[in-house]
PDB file of N, CA and C in Angstrom:
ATOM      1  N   UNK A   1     -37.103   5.418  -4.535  1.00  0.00           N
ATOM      2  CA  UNK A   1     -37.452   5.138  -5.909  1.00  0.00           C
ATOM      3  C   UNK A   1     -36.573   4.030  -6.484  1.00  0.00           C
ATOM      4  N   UNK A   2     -35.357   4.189  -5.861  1.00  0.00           N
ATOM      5  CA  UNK A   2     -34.252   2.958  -6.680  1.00  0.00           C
ATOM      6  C   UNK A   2     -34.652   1.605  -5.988  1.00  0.00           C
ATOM      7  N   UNK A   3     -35.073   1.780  -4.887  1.00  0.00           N
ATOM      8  CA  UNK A   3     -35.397   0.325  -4.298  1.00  0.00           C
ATOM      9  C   UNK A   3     -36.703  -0.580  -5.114  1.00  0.00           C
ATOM     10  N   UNK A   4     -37.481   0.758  -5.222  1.00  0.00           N
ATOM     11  CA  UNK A   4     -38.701   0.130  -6.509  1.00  0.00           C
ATOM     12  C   UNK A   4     -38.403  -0.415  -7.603  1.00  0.00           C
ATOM     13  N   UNK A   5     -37.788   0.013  -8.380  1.00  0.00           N
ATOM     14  CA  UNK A   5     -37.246  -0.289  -9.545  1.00  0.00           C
ATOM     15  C   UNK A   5     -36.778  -1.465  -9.368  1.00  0.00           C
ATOM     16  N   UNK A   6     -35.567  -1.324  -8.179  1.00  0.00           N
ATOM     17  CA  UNK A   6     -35.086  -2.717  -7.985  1.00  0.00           C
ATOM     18  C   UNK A   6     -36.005  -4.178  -7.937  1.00  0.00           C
ATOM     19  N   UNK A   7     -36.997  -3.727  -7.344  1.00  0.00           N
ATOM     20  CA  UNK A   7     -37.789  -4.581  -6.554  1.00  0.00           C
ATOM     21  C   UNK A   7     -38.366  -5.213  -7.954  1.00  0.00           C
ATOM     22  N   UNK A   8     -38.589  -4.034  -8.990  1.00  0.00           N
ATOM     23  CA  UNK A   8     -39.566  -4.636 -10.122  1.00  0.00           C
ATOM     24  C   UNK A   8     -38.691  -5.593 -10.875  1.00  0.00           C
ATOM     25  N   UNK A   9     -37.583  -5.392 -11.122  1.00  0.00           N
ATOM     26  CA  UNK A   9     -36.676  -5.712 -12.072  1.00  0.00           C
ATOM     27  C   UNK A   9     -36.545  -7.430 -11.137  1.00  0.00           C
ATOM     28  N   UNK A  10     -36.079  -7.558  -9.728  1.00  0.00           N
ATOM     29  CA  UNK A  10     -36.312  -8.870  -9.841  1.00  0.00           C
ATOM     30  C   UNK A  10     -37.898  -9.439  -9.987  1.00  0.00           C
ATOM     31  N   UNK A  11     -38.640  -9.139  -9.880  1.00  0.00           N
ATOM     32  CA  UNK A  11     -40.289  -9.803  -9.751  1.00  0.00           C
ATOM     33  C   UNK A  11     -40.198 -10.067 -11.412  1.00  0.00           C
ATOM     34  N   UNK A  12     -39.049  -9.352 -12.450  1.00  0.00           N
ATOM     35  CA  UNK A  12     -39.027  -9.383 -13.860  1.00  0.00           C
ATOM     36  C   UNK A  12     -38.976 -10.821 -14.102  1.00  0.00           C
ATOM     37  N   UNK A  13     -40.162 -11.484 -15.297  1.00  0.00           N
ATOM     38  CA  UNK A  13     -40.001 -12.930 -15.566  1.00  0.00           C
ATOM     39  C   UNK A  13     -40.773 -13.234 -17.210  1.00  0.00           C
ATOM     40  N   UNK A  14     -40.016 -13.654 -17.804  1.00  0.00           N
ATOM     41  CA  UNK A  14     -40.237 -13.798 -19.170  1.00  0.00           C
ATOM     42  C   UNK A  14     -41.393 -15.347 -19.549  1.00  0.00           C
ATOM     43  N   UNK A  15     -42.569 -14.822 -20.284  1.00  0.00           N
ATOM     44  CA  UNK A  15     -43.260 -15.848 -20.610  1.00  0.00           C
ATOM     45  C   UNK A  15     -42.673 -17.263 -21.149  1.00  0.00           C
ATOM     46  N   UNK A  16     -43.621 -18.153 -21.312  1.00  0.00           N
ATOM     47  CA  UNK A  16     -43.392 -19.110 -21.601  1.00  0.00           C
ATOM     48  C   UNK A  16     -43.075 -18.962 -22.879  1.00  0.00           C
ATOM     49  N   UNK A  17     -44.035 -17.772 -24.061  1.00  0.00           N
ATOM     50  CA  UNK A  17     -43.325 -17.699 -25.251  1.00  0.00           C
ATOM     51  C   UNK A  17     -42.534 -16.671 -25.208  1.00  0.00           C
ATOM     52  N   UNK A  18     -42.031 -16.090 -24.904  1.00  0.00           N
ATOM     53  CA  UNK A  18     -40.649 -15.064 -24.940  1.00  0.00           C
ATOM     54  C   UNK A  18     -39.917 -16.225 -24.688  1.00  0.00           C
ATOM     55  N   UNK A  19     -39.335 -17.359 -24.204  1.00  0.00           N
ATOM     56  CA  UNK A  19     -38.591 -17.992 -23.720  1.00  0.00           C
ATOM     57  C   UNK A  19     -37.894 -19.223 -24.408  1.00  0.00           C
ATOM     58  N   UNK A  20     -39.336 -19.111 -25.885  1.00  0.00           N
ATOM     59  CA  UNK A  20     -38.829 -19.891 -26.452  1.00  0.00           C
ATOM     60  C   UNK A  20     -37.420 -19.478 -27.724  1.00  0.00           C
ATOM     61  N   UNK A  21     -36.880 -20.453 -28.208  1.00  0.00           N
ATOM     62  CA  UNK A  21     -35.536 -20.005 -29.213  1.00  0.00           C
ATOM     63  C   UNK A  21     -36.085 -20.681 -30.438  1.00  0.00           C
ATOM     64  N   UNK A  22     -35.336 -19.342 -30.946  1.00  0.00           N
ATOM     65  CA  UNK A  22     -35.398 -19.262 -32.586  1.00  0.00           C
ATOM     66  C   UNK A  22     -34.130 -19.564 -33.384  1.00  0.00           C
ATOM     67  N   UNK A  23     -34.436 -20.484 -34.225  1.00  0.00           N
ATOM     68  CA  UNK A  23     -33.524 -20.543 -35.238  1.00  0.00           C
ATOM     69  C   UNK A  23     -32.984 -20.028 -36.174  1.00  0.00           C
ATOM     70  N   UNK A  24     -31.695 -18.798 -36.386  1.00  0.00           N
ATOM     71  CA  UNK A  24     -31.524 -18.004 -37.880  1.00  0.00           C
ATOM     72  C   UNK A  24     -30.597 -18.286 -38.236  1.00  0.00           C
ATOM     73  N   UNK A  25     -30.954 -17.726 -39.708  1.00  0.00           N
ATOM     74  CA  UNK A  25     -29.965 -18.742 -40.603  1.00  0.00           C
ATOM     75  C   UNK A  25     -28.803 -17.612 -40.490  1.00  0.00           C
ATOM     76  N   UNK A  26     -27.103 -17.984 -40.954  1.00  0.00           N
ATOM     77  CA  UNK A  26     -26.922 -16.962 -41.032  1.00  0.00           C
ATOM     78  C   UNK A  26     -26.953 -16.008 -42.700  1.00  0.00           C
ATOM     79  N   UNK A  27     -27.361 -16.726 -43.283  1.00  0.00           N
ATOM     80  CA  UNK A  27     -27.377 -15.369 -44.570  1.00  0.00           C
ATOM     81  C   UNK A  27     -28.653 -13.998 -43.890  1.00  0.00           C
ATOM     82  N   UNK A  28     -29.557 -14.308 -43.248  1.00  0.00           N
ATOM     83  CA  UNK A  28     -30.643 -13.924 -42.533  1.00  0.00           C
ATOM     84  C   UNK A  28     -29.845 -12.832 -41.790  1.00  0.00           C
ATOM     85  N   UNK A  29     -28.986 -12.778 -40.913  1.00  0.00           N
ATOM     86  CA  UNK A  29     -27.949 -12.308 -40.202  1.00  0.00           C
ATOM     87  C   UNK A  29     -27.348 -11.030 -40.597  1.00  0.00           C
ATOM     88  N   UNK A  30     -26.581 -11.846 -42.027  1.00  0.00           N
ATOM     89  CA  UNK A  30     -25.888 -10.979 -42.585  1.00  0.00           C
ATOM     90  C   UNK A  30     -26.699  -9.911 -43.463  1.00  0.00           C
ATOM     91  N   UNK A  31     -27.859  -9.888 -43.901  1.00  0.00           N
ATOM     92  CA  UNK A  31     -28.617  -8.984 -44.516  1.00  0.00           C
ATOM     93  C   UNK A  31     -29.488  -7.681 -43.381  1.00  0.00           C
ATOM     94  N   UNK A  32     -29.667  -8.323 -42.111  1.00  0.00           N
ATOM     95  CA  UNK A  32     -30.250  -7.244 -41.250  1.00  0.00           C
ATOM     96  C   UNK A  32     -29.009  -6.939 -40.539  1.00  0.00           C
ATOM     97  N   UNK A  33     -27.733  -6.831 -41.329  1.00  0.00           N
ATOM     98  CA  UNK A  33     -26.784  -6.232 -40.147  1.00  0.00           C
ATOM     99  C   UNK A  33     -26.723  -5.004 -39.596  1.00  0.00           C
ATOM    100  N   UNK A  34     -26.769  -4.560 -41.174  1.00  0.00           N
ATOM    101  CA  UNK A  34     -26.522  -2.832 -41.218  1.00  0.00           C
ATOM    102  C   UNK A  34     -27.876  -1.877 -40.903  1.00  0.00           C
ATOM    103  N   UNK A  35     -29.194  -2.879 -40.997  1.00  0.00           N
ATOM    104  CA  UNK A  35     -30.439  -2.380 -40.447  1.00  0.00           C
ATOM    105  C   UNK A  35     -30.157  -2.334 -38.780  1.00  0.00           C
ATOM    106  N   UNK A  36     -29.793  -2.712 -38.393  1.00  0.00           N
ATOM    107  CA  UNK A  36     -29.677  -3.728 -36.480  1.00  0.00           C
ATOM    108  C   UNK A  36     -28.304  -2.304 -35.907  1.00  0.00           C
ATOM    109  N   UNK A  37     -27.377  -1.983 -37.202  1.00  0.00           N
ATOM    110  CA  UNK A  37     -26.130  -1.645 -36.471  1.00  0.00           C
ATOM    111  C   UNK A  37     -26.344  -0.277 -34.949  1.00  0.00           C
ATOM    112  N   UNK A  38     -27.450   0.434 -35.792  1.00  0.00           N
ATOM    113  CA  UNK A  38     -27.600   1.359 -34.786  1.00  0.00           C
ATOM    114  C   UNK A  38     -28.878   1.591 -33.865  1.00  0.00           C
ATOM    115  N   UNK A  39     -29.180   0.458 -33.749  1.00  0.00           N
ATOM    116  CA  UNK A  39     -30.386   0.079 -32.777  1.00  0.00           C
ATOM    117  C   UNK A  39     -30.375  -0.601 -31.493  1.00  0.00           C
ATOM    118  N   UNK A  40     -31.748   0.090 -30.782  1.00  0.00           N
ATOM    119  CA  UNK A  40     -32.017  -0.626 -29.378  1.00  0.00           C
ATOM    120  C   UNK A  40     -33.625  -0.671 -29.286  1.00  0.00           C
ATOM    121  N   UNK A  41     -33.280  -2.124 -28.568  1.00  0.00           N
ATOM    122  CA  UNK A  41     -34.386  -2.810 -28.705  1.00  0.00           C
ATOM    123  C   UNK A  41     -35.457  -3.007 -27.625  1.00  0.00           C
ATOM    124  N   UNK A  42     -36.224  -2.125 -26.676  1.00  0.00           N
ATOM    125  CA  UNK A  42     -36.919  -2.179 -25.668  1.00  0.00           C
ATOM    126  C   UNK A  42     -38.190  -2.636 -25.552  1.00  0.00           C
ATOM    127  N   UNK A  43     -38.247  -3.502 -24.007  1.00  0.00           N
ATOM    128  CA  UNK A  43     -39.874  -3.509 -23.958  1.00  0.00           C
ATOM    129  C   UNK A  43     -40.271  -3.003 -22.954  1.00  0.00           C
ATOM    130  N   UNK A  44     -41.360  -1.984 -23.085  1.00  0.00           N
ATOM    131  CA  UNK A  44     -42.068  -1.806 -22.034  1.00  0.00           C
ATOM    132  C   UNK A  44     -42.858  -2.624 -20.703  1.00  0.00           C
ATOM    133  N   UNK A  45     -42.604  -2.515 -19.819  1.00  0.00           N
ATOM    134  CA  UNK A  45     -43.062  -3.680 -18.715  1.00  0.00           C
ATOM    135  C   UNK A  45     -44.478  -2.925 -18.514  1.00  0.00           C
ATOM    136  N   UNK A  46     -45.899  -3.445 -18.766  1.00  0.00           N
ATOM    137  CA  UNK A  46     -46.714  -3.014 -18.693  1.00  0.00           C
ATOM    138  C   UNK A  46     -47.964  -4.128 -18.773  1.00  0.00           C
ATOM    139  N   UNK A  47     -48.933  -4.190 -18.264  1.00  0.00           N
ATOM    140  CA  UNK A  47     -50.046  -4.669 -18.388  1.00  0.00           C
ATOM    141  C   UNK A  47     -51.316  -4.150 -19.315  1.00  0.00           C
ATOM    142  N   UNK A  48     -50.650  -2.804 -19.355  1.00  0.00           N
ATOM    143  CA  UNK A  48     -51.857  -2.306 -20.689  1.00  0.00           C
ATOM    144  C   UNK A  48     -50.243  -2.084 -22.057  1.00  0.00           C
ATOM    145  N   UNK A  49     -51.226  -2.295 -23.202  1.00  0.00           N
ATOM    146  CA  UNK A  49     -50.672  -2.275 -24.306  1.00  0.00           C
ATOM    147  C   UNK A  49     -50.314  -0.846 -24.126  1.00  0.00           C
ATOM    148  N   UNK A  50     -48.883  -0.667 -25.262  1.00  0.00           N
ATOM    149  CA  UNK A  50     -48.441   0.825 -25.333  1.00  0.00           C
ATOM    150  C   UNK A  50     -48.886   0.674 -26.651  1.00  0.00           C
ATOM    151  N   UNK A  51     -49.614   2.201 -26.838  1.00  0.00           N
ATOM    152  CA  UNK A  51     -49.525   2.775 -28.121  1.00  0.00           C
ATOM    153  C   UNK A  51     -48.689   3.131 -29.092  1.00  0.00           C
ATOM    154  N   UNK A  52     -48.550   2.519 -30.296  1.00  0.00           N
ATOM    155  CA  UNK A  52     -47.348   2.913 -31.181  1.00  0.00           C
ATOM    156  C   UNK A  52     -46.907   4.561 -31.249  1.00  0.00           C
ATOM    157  N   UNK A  53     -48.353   5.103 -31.609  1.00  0.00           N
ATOM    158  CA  UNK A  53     -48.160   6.539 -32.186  1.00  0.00           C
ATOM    159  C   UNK A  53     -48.087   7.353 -30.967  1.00  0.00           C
ATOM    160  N   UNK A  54     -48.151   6.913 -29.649  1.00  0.00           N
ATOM    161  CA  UNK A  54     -47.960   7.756 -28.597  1.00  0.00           C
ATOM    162  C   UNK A  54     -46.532   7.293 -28.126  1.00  0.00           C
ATOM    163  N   UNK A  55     -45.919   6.121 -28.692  1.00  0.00           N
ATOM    164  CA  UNK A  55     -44.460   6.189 -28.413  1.00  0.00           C
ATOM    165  C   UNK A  55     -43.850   7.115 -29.334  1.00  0.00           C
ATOM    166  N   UNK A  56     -44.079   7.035 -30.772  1.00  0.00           N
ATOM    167  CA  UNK A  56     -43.853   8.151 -31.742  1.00  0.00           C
ATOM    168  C   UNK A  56     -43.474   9.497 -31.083  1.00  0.00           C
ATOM    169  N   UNK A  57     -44.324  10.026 -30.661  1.00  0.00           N
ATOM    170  CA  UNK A  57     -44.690  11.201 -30.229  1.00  0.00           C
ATOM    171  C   UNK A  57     -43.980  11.858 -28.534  1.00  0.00           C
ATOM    172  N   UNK A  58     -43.806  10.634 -27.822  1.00  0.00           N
ATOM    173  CA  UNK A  58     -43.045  10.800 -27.107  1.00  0.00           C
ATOM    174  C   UNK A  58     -41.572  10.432 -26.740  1.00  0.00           C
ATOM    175  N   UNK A  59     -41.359   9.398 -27.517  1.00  0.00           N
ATOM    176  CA  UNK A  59     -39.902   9.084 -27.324  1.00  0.00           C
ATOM    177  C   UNK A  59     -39.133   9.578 -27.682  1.00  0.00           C
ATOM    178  N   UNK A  60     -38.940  10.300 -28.600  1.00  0.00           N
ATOM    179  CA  UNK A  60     -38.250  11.493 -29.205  1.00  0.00           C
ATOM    180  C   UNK A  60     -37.876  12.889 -28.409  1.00  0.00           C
ATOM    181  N   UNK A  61     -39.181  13.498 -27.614  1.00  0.00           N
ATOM    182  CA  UNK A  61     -39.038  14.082 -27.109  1.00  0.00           C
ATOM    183  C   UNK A  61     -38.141  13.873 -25.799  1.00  0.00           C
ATOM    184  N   UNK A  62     -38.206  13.051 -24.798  1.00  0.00           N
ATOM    185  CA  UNK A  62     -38.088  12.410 -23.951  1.00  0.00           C
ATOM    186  C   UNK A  62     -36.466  12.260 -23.942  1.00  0.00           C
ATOM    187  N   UNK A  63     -35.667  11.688 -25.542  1.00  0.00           N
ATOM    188  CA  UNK A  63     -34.450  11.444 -25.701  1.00  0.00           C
ATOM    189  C   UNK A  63     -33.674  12.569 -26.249  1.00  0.00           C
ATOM    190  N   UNK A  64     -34.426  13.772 -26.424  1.00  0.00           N
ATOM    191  CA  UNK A  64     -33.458  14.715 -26.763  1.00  0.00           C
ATOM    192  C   UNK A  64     -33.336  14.878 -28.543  1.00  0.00           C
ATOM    193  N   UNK A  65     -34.826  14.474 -29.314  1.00  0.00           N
ATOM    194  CA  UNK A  65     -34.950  14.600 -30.587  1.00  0.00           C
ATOM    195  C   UNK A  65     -33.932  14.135 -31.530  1.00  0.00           C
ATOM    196  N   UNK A  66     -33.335  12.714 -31.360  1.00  0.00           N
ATOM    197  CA  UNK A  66     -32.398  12.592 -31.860  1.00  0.00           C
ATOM    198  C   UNK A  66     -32.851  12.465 -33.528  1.00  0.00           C
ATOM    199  N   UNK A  67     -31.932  12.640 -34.350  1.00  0.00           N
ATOM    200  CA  UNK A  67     -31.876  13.197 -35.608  1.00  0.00           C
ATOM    201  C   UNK A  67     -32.096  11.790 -36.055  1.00  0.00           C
ATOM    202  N   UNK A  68     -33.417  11.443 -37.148  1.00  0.00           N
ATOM    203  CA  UNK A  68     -33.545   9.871 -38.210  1.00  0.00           C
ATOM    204  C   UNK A  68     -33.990   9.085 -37.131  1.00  0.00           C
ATOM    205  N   UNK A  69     -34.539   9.367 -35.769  1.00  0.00           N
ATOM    206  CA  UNK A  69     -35.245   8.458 -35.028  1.00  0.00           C
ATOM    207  C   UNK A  69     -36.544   7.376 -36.022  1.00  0.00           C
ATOM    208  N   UNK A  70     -36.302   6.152 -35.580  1.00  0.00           N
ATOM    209  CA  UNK A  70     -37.633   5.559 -36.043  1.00  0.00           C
ATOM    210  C   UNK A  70     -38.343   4.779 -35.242  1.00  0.00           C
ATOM    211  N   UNK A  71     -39.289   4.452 -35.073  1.00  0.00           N
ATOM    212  CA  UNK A  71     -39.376   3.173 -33.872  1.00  0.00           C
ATOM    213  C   UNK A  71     -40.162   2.484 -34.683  1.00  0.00           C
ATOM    214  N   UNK A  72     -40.146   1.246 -34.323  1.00  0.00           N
ATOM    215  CA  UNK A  72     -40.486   0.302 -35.354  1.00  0.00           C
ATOM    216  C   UNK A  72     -41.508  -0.924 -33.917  1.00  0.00           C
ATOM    217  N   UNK A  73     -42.741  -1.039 -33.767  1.00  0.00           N
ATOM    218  CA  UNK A  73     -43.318  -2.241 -33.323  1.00  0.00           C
ATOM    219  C   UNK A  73     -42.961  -3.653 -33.539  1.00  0.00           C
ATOM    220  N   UNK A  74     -42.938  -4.285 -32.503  1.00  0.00           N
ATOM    221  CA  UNK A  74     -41.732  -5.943 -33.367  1.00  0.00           C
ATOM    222  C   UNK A  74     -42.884  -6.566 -32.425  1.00  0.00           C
ATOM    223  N   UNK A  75     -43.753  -6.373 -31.327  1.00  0.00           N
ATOM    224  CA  UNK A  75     -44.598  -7.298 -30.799  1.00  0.00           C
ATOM    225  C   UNK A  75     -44.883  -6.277 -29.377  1.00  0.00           C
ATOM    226  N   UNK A  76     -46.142  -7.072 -28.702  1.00  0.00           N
ATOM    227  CA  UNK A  76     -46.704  -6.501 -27.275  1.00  0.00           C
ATOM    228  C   UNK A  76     -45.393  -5.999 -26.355  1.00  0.00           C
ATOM    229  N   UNK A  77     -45.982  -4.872 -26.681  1.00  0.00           N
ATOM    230  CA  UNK A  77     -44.971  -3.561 -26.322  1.00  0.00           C
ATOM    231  C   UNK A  77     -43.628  -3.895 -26.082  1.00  0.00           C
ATOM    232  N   UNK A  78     -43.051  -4.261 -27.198  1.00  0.00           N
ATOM    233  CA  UNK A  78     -41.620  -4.538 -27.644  1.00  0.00           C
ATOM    234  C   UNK A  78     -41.298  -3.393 -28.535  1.00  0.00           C
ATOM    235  N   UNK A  79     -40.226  -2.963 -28.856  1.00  0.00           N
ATOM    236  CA  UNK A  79     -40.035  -1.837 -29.754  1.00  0.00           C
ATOM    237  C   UNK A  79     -38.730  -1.975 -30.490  1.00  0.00           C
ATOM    238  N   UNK A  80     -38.565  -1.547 -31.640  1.00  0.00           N
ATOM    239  CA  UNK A  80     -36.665  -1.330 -31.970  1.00  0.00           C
ATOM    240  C   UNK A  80     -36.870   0.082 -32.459  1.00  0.00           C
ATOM    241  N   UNK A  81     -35.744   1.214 -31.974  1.00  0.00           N
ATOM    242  CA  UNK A  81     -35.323   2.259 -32.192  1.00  0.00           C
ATOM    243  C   UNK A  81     -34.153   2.563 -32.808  1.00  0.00           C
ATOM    244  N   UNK A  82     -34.421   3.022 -34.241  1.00  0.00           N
ATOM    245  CA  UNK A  82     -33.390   3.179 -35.333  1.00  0.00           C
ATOM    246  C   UNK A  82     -33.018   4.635 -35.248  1.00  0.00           C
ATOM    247  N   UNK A  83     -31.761   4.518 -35.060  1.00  0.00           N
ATOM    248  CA  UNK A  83     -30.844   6.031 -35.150  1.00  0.00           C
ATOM    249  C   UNK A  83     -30.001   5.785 -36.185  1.00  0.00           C
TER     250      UNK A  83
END
């Protein structure tokens, strides 16, 4: 199983637009700090779209119900998870 994983993680390759860079300002920065402080930011590697409300529903469970979970959609199956 670890060799799979492995295997996927190098075949891993970021689009042409994931790749591009963004410019922020920093007042921009300083206002999503304390939103950002206790978050992680995942994407699902997938060819079919993930469902928001079935990440809802399962990620929670999955992590051990952590207390003020939120998940928030940011793009094709990208996610940020607020604790």
């Amino acid at each position: 199983m670890a060799e799979g994983i492995i295997e996927r993680l190098h075949q891993f390759a970021l689009t042409e637009e994931e790749k591009e860079t963004v410019s922020i300002e920093i007042s921009d920065v300083l206002s999503s700090t304390n939103d950002c402080e206790v978050s992680l930011f995942g994407k699902v590697v997938s060819d079919k779209k993930v469902n928001l409300q079935g990440a809802k529903n399962t990620t929670p469970v999955a992590w051990g119900n952590p207390t003020g979970l939120q998940i928030k959609e940011i793009g094709w199956n990208f996610f940020q998870f607020k604790f």
